[in-house]
C-alpha atoms as a PDB file:
ATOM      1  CA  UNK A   1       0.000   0.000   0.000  1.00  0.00           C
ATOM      2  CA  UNK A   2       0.960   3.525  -0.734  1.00  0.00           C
ATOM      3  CA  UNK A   3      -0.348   6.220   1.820  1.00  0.00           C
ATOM      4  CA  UNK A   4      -2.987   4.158   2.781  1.00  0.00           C
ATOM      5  CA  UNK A   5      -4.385   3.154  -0.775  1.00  0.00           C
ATOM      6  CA  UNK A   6      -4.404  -0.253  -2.361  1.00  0.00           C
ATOM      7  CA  UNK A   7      -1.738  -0.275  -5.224  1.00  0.00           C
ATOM      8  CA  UNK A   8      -3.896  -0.375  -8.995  1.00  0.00           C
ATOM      9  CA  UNK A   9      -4.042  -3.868 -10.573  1.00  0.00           C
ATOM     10  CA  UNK A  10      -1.431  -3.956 -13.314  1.00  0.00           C
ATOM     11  CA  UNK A  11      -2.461  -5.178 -16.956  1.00  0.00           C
ATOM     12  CA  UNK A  12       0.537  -5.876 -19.543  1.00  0.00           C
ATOM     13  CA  UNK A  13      -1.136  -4.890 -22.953  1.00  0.00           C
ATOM     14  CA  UNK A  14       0.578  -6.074 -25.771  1.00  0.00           C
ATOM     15  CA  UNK A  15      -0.039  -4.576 -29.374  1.00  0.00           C
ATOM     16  CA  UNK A  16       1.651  -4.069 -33.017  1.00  0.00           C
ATOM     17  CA  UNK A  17       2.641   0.010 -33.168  1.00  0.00           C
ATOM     18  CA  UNK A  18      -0.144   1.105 -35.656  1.00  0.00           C
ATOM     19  CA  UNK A  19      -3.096   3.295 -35.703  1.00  0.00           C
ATOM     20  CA  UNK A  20      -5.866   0.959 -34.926  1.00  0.00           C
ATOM     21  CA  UNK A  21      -3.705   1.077 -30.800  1.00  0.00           C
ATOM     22  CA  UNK A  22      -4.005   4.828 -31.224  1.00  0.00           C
ATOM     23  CA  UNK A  23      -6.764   5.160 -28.389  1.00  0.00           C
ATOM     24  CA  UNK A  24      -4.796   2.815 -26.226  1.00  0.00           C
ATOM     25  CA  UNK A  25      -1.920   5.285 -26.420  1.00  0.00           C
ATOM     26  CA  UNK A  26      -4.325   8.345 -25.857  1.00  0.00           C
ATOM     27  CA  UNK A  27      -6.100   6.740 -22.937  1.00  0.00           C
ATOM     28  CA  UNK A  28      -3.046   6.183 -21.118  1.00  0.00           C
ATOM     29  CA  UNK A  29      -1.621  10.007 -21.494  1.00  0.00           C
ATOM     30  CA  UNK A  30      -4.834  11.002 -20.178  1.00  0.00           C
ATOM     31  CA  UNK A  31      -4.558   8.559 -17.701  1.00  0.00           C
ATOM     32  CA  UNK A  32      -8.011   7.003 -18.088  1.00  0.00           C
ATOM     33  CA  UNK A  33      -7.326   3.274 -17.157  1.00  0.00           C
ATOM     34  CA  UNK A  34      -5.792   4.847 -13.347  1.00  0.00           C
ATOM     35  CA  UNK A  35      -8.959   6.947 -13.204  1.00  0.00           C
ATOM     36  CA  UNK A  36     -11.402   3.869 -13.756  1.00  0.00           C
ATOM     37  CA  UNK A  37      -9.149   1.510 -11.272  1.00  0.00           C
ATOM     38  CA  UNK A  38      -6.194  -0.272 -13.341  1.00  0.00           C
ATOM     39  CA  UNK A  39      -2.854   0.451 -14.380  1.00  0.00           C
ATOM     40  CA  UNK A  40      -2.372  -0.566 -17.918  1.00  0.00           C
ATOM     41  CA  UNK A  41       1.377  -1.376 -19.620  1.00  0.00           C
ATOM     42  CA  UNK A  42       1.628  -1.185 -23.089  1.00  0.00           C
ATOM     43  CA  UNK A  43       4.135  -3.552 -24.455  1.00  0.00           C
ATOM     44  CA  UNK A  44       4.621  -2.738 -28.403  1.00  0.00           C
ATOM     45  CA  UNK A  45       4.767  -5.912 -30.457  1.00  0.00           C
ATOM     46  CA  UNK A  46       6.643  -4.721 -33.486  1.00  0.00           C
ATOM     47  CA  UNK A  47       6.751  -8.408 -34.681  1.00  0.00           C
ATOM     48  CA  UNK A  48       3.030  -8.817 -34.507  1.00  0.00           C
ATOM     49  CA  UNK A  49       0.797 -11.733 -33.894  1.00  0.00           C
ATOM     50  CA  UNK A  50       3.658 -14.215 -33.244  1.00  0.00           C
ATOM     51  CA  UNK A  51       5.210 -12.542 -31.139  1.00  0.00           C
ATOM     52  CA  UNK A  52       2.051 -11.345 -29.413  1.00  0.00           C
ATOM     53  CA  UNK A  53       1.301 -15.371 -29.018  1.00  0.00           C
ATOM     54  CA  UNK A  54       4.482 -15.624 -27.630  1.00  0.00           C
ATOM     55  CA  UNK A  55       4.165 -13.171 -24.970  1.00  0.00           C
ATOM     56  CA  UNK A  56       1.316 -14.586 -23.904  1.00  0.00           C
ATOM     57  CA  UNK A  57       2.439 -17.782 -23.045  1.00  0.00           C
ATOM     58  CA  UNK A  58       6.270 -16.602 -21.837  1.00  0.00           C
ATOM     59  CA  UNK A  59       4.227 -14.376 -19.798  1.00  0.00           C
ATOM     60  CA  UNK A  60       5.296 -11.272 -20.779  1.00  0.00           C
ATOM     61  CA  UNK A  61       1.843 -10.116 -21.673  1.00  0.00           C
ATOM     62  CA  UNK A  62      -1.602 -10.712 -19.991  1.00  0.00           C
ATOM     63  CA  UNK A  63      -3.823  -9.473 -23.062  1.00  0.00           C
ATOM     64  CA  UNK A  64      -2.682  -8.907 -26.492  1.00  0.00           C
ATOM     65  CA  UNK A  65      -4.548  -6.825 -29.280  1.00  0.00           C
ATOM     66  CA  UNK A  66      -4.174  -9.208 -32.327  1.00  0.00           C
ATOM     67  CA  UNK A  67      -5.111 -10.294 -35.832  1.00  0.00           C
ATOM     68  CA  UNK A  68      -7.699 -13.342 -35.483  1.00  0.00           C
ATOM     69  CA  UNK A  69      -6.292 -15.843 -38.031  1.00  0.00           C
ATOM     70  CA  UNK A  70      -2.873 -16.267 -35.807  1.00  0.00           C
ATOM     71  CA  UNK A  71      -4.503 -16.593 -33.161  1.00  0.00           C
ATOM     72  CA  UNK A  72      -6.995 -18.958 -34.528  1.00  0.00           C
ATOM     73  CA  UNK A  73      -4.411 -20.895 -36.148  1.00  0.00           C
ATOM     74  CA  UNK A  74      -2.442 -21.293 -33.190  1.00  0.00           C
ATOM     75  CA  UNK A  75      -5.854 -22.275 -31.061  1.00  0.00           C
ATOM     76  CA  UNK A  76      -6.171 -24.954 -33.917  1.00  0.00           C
ATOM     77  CA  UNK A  77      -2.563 -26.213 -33.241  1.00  0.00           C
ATOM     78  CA  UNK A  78      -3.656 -26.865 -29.370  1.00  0.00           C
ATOM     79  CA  UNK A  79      -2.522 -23.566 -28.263  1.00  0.00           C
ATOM     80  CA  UNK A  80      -4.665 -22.705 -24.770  1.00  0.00           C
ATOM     81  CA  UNK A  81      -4.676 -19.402 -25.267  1.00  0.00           C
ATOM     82  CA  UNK A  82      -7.960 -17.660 -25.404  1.00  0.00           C
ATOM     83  CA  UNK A  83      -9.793 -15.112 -27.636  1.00  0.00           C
ATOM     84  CA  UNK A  84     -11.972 -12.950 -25.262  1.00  0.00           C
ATOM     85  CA  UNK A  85     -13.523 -10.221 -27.073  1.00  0.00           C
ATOM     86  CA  UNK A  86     -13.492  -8.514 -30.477  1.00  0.00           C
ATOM     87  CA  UNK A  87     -11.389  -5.315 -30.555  1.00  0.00           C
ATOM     88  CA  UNK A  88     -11.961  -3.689 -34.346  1.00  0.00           C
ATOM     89  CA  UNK A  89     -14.433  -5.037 -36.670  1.00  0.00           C
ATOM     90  CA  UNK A  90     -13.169  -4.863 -40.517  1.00  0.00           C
ATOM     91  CA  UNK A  91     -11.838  -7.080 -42.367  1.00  0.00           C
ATOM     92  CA  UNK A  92      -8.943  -7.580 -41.029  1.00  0.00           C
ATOM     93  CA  UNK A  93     -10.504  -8.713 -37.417  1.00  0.00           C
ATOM     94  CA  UNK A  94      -8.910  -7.875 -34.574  1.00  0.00           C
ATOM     95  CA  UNK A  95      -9.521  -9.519 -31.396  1.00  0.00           C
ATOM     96  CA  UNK A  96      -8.144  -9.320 -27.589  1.00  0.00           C
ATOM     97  CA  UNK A  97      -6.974 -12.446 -26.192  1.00  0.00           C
ATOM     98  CA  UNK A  98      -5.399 -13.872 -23.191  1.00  0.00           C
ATOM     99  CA  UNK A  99      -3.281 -16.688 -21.731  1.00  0.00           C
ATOM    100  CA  UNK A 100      -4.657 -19.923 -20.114  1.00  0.00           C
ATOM    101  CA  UNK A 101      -3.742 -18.838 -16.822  1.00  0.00           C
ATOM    102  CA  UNK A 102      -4.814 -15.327 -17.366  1.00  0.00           C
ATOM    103  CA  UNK A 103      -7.862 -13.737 -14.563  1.00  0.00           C
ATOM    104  CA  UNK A 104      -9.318 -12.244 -17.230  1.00  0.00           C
ATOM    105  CA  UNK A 105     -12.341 -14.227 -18.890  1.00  0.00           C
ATOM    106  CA  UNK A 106     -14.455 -11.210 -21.306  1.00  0.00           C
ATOM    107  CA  UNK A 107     -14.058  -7.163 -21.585  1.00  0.00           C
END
């Protein structure tokens, strides 16, 4: 605890460095994820959705911001990891996922 408050969850929020993170980026100058109760990392994934599959399960990421088809694929493979929500709907979908082990379940 620090002067008397509860320390904000953490979140590790892995993500490829291109416009459809913009808000992410924006929200966390304003500081909009402290002000509703977590602290939110951003973890760029220049590599994209490999490496964001990786972090996941080296545990270097708890939710990743990712092209469906790798993750899908990798899911089809045996992977545990988890597709939670949909992030931007186009046609290139983009989803948020998580590790097996992760707390979160939905967004």
């Amino acid at each position: 605890a620090v002067g008397g408050m509860s320390e904000l969850p953490i979140v590790r929020v892995g993500g490829v460095p291109e416009h459809f993170n913009f808000a992410w980026h924006i929200a966390l100058e304003r500081g909009l994820f402290e002000k509703n109760g977590v602290k939110v990392q951003w973890v760029d994934q220049p590599l994209g959705t490999g490496q964001m599959i990786t972090s996941l399960k080296e545990d270097k990421a708890d939710l990743v911001i990712a092209l469906t088809e790798g993750l899908v694929a990798d899911i089809a493979k045996g992977s545990d990891i988890r597709i939670i929500s949909t992030y931007v709907d186009s046609t290139l979908c983009w989803v948020i996922s998580t590790g097996k082990k992760a707390q979160f379940n939905f967004l």
